[in-house]
PDB file of N, CA and C in Angstrom:
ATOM      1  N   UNK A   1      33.011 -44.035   5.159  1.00  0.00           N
ATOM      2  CA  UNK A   1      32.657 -43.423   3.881  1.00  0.00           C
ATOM      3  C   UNK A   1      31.362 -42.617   4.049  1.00  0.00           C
ATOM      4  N   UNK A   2      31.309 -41.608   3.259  1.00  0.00           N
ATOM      5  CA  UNK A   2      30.141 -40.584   3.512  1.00  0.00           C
ATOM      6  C   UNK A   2      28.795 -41.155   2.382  1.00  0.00           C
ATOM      7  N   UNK A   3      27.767 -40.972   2.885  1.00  0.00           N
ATOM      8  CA  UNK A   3      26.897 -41.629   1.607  1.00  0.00           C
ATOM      9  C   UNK A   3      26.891 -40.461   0.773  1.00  0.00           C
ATOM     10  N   UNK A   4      26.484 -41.264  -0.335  1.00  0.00           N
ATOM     11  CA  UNK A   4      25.779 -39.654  -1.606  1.00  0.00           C
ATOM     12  C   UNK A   4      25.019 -38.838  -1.936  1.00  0.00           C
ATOM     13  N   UNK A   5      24.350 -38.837  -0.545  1.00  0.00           N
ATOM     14  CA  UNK A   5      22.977 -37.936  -0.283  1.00  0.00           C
ATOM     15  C   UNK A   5      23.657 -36.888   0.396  1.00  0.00           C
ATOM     16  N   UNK A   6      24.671 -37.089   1.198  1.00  0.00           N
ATOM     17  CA  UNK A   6      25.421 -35.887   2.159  1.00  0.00           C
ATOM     18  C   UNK A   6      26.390 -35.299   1.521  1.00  0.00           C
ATOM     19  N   UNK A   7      26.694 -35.507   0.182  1.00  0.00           N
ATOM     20  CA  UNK A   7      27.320 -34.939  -0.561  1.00  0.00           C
ATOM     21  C   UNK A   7      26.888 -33.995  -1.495  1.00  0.00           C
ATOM     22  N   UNK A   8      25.633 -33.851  -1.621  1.00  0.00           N
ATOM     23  CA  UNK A   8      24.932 -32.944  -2.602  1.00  0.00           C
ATOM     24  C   UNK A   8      25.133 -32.159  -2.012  1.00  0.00           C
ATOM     25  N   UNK A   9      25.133 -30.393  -2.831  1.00  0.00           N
ATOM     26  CA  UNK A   9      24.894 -29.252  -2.245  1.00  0.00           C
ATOM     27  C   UNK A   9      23.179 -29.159  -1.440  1.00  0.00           C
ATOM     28  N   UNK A  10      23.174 -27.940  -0.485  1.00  0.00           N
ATOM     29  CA  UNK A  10      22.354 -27.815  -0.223  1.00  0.00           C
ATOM     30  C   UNK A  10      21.338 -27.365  -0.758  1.00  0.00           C
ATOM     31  N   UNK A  11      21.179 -26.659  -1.751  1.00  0.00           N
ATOM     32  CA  UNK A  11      19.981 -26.440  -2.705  1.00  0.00           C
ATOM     33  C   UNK A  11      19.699 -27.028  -3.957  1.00  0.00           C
ATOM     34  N   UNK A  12      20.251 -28.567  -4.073  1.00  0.00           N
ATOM     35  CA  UNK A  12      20.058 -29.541  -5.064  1.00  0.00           C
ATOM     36  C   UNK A  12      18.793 -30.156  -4.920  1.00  0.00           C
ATOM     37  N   UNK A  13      17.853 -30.142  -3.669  1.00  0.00           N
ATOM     38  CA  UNK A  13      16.297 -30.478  -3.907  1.00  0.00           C
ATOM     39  C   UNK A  13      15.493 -29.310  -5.101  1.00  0.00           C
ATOM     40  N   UNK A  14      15.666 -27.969  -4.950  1.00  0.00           N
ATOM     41  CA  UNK A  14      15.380 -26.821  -5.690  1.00  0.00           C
ATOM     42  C   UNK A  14      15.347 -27.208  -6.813  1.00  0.00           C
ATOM     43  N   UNK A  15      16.370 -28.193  -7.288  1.00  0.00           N
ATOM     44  CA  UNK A  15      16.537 -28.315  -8.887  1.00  0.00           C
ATOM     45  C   UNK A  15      15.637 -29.756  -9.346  1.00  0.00           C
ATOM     46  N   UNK A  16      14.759 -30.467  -8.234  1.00  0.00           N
ATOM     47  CA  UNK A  16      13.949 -31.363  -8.473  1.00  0.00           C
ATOM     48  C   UNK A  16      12.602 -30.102  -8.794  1.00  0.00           C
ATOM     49  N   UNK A  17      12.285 -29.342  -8.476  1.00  0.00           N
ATOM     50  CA  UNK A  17      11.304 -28.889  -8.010  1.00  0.00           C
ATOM     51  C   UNK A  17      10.480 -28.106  -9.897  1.00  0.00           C
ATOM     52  N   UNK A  18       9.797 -28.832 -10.269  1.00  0.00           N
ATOM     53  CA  UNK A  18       9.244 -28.034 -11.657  1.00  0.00           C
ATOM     54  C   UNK A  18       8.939 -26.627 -11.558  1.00  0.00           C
ATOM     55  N   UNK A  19       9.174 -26.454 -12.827  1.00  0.00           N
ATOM     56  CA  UNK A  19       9.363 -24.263 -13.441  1.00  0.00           C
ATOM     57  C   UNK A  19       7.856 -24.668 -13.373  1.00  0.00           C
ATOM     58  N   UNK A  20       7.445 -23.183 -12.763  1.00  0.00           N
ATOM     59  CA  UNK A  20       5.611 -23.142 -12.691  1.00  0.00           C
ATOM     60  C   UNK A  20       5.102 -23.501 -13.574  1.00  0.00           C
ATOM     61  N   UNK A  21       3.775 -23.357 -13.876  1.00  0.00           N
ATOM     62  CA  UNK A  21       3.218 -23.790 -14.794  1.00  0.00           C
ATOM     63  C   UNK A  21       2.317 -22.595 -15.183  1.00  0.00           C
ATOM     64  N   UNK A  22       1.647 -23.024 -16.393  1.00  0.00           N
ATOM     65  CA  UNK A  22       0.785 -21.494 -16.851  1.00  0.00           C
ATOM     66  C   UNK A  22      -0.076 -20.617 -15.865  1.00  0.00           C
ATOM     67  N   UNK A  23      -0.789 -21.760 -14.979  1.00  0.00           N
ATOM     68  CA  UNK A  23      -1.405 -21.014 -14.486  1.00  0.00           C
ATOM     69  C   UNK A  23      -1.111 -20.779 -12.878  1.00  0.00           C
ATOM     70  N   UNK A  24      -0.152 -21.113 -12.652  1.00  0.00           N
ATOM     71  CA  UNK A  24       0.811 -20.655 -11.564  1.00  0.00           C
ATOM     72  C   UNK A  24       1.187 -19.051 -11.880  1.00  0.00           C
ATOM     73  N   UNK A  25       1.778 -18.986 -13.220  1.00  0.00           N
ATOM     74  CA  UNK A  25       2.315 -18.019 -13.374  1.00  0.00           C
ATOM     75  C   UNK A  25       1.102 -16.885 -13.484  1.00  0.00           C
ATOM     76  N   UNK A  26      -0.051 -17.270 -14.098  1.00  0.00           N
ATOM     77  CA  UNK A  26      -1.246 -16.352 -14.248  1.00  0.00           C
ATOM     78  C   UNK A  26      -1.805 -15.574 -12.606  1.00  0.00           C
ATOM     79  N   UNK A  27      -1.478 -16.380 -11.833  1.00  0.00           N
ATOM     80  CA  UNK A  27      -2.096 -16.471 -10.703  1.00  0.00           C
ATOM     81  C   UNK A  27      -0.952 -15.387  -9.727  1.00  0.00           C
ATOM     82  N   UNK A  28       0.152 -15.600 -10.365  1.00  0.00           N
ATOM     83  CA  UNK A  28       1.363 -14.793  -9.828  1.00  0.00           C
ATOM     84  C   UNK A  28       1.115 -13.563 -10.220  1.00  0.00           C
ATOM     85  N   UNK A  29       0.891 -13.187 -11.697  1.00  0.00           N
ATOM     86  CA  UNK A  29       0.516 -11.953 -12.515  1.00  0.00           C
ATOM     87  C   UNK A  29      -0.561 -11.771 -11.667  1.00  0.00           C
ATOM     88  N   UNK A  30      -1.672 -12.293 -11.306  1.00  0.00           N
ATOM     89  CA  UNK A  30      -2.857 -11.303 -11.386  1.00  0.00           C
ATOM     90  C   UNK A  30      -2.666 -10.870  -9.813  1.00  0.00           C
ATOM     91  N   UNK A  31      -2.055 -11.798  -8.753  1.00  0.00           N
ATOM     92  CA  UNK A  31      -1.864 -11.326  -7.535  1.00  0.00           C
ATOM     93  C   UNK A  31      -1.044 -10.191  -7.607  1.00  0.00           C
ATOM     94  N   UNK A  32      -0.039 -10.189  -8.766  1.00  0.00           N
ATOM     95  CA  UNK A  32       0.861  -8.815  -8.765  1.00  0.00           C
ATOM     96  C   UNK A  32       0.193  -7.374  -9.017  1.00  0.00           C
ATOM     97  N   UNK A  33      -1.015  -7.636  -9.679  1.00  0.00           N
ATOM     98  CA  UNK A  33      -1.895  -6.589 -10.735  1.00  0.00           C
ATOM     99  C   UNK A  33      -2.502  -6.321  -9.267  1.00  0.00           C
ATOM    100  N   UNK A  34      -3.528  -7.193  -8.197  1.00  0.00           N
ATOM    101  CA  UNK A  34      -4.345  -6.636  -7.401  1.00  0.00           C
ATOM    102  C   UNK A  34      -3.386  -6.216  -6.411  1.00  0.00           C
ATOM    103  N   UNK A  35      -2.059  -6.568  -5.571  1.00  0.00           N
ATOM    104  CA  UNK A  35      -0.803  -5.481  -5.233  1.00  0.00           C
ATOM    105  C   UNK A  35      -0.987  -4.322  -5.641  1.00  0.00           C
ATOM    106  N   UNK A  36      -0.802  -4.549  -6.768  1.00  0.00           N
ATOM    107  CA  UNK A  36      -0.443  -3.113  -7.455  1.00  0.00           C
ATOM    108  C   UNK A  36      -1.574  -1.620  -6.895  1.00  0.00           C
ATOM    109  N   UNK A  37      -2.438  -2.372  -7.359  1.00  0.00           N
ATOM    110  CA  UNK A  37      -4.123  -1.730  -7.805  1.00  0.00           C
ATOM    111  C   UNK A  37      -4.500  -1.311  -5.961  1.00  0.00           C
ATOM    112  N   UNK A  38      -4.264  -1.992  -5.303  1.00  0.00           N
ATOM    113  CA  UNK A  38      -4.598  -1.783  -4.156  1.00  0.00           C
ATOM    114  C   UNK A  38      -3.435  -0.733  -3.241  1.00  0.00           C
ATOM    115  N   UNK A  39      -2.352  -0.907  -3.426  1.00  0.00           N
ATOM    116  CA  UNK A  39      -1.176   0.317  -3.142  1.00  0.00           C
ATOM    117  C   UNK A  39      -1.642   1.334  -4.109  1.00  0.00           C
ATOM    118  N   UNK A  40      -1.701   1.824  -5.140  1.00  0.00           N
ATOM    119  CA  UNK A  40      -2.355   2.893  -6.201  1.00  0.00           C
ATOM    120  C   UNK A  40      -3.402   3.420  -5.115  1.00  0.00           C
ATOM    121  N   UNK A  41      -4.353   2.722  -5.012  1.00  0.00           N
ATOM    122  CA  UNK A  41      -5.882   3.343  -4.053  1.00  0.00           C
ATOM    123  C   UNK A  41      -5.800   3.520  -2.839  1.00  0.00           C
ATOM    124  N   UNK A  42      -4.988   2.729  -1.814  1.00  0.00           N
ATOM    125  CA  UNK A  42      -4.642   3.216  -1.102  1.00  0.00           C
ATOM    126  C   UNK A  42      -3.468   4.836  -0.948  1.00  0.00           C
ATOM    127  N   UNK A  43      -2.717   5.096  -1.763  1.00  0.00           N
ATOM    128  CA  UNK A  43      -2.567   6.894  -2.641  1.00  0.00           C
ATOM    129  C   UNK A  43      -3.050   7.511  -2.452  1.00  0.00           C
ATOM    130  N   UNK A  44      -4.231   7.208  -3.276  1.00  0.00           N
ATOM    131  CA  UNK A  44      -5.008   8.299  -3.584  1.00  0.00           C
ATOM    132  C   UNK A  44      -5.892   8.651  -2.331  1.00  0.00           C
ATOM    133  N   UNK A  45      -6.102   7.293  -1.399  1.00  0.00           N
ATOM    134  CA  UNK A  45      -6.869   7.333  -0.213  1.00  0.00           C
ATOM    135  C   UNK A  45      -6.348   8.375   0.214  1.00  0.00           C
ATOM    136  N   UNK A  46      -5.107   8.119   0.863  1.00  0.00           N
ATOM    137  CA  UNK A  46      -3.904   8.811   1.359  1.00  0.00           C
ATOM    138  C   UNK A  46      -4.574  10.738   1.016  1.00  0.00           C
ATOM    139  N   UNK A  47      -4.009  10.819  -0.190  1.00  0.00           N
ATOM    140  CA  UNK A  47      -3.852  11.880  -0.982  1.00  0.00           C
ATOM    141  C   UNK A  47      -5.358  12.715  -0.576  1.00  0.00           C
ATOM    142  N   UNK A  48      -6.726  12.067  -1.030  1.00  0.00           N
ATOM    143  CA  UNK A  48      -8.189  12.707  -0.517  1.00  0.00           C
ATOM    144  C   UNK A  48      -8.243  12.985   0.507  1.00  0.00           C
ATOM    145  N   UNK A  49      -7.491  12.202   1.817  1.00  0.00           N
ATOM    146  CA  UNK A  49      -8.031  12.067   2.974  1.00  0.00           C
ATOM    147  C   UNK A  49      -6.996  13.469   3.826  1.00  0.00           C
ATOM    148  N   UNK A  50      -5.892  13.860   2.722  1.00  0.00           N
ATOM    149  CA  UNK A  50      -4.938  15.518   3.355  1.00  0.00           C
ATOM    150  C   UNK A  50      -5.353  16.168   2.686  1.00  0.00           C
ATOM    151  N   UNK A  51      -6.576  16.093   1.506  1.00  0.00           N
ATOM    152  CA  UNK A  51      -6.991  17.364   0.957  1.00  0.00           C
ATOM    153  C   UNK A  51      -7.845  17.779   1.470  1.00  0.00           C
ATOM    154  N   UNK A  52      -8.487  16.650   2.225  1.00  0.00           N
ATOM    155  CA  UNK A  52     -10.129  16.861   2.483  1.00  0.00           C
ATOM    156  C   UNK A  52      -9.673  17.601   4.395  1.00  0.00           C
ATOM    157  N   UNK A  53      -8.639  16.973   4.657  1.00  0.00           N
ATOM    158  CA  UNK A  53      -8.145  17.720   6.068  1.00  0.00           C
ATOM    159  C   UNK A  53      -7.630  19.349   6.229  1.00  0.00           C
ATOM    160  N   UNK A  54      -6.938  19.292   4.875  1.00  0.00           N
ATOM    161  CA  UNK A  54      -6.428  20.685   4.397  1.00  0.00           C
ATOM    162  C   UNK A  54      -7.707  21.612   4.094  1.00  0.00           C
ATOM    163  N   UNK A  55      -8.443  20.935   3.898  1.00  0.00           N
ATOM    164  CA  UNK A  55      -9.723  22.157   3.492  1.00  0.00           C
ATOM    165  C   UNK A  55     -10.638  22.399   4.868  1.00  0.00           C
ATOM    166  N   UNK A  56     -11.008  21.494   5.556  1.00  0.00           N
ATOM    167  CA  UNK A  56     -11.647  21.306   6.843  1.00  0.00           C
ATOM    168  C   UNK A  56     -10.557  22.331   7.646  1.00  0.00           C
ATOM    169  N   UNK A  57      -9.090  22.327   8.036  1.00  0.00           N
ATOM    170  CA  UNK A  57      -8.435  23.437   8.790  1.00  0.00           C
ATOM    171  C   UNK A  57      -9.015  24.677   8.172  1.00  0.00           C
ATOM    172  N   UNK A  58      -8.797  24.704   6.812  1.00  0.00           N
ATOM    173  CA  UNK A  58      -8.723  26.432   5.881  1.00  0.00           C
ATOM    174  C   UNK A  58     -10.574  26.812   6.391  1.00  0.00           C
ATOM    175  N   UNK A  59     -11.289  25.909   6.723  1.00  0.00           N
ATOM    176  CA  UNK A  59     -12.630  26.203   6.800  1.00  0.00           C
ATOM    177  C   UNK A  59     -12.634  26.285   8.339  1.00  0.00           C
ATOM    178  N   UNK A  60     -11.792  25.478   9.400  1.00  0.00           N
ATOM    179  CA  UNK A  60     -12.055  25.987  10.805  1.00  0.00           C
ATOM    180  C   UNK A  60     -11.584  27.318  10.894  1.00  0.00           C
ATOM    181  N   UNK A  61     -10.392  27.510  10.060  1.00  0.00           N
ATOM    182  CA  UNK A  61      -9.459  29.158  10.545  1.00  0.00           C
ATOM    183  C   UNK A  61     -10.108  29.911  10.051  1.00  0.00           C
ATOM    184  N   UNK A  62     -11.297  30.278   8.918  1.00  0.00           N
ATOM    185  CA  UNK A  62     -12.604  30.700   8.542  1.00  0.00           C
ATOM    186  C   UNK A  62     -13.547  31.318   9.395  1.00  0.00           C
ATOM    187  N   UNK A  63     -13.815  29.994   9.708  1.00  0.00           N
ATOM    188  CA  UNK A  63     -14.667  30.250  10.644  1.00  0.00           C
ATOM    189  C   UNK A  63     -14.594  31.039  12.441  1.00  0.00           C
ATOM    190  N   UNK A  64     -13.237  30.345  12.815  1.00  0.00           N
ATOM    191  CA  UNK A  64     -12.680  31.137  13.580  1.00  0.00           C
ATOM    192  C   UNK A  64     -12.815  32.505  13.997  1.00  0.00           C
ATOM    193  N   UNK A  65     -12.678  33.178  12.640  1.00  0.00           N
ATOM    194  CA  UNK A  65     -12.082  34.519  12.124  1.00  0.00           C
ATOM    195  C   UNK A  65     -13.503  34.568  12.234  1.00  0.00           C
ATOM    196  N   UNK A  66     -14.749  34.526  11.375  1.00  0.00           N
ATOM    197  CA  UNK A  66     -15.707  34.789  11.251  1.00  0.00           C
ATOM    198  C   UNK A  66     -16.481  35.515  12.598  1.00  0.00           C
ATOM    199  N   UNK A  67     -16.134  34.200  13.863  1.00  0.00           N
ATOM    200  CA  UNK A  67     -16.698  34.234  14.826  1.00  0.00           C
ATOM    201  C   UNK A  67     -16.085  35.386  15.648  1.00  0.00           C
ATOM    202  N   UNK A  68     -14.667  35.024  15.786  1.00  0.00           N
ATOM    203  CA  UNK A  68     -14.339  36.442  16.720  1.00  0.00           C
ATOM    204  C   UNK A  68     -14.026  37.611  16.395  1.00  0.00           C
ATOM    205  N   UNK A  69     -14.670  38.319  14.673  1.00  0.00           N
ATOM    206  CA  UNK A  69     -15.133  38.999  14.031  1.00  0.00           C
ATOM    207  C   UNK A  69     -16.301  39.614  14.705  1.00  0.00           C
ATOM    208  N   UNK A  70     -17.283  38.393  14.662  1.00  0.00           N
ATOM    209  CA  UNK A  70     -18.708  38.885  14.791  1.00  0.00           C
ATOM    210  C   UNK A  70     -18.390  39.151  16.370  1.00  0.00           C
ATOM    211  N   UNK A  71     -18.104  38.631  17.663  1.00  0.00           N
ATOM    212  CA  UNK A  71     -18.169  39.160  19.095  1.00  0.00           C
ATOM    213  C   UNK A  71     -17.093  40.367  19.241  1.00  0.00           C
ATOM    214  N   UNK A  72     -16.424  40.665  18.729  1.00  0.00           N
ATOM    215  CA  UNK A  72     -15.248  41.702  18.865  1.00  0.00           C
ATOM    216  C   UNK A  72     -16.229  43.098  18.571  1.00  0.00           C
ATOM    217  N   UNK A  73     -16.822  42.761  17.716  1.00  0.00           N
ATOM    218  CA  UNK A  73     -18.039  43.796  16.601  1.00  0.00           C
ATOM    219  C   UNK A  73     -19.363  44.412  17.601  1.00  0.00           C
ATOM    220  N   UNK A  74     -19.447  42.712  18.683  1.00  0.00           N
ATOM    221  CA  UNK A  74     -20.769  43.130  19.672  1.00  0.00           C
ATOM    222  C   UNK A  74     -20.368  43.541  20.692  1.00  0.00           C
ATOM    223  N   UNK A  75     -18.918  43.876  21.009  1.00  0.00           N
ATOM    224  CA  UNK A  75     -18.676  44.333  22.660  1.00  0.00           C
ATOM    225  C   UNK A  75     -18.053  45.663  22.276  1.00  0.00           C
TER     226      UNK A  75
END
């Protein structure tokens, strides 16, 4: 005979296990909020850090120009 412990399904401990509690759940929310908040800023990181690259090229090809402007001018 099989005992009655090997007869339960396998995720019948799950259903011992208590629904969170308030501040389980608070703690779930606010870890979700600093997720959040921290993917958002990391964005924008993102986002400053190809504008600020995009302007640094437009200012080397500038300058570039500037320079072999000015020696083209002296020979």
């Amino acid at each position: 005979m099989i005992p009655n412990n090997l007869l339960r399904p396998a995720n019948s401990s799950k259903e011992n296990v208590p629904p969170p509690g308030p501040q389980q759940l608070m703690q779930q929310q606010s870890q979700t909020q600093i997720d959040n908040l921290q993917q958002q800023h990391q964005h924008q990181i993102n986002n400053i850090q190809q504008q600020h690259q995009k302007q640094i090229n437009s200012i080397q090809c500038t300058t570039g120009t500037a320079t072999s402007t000015i020696y083209n001018s002296k020979s």
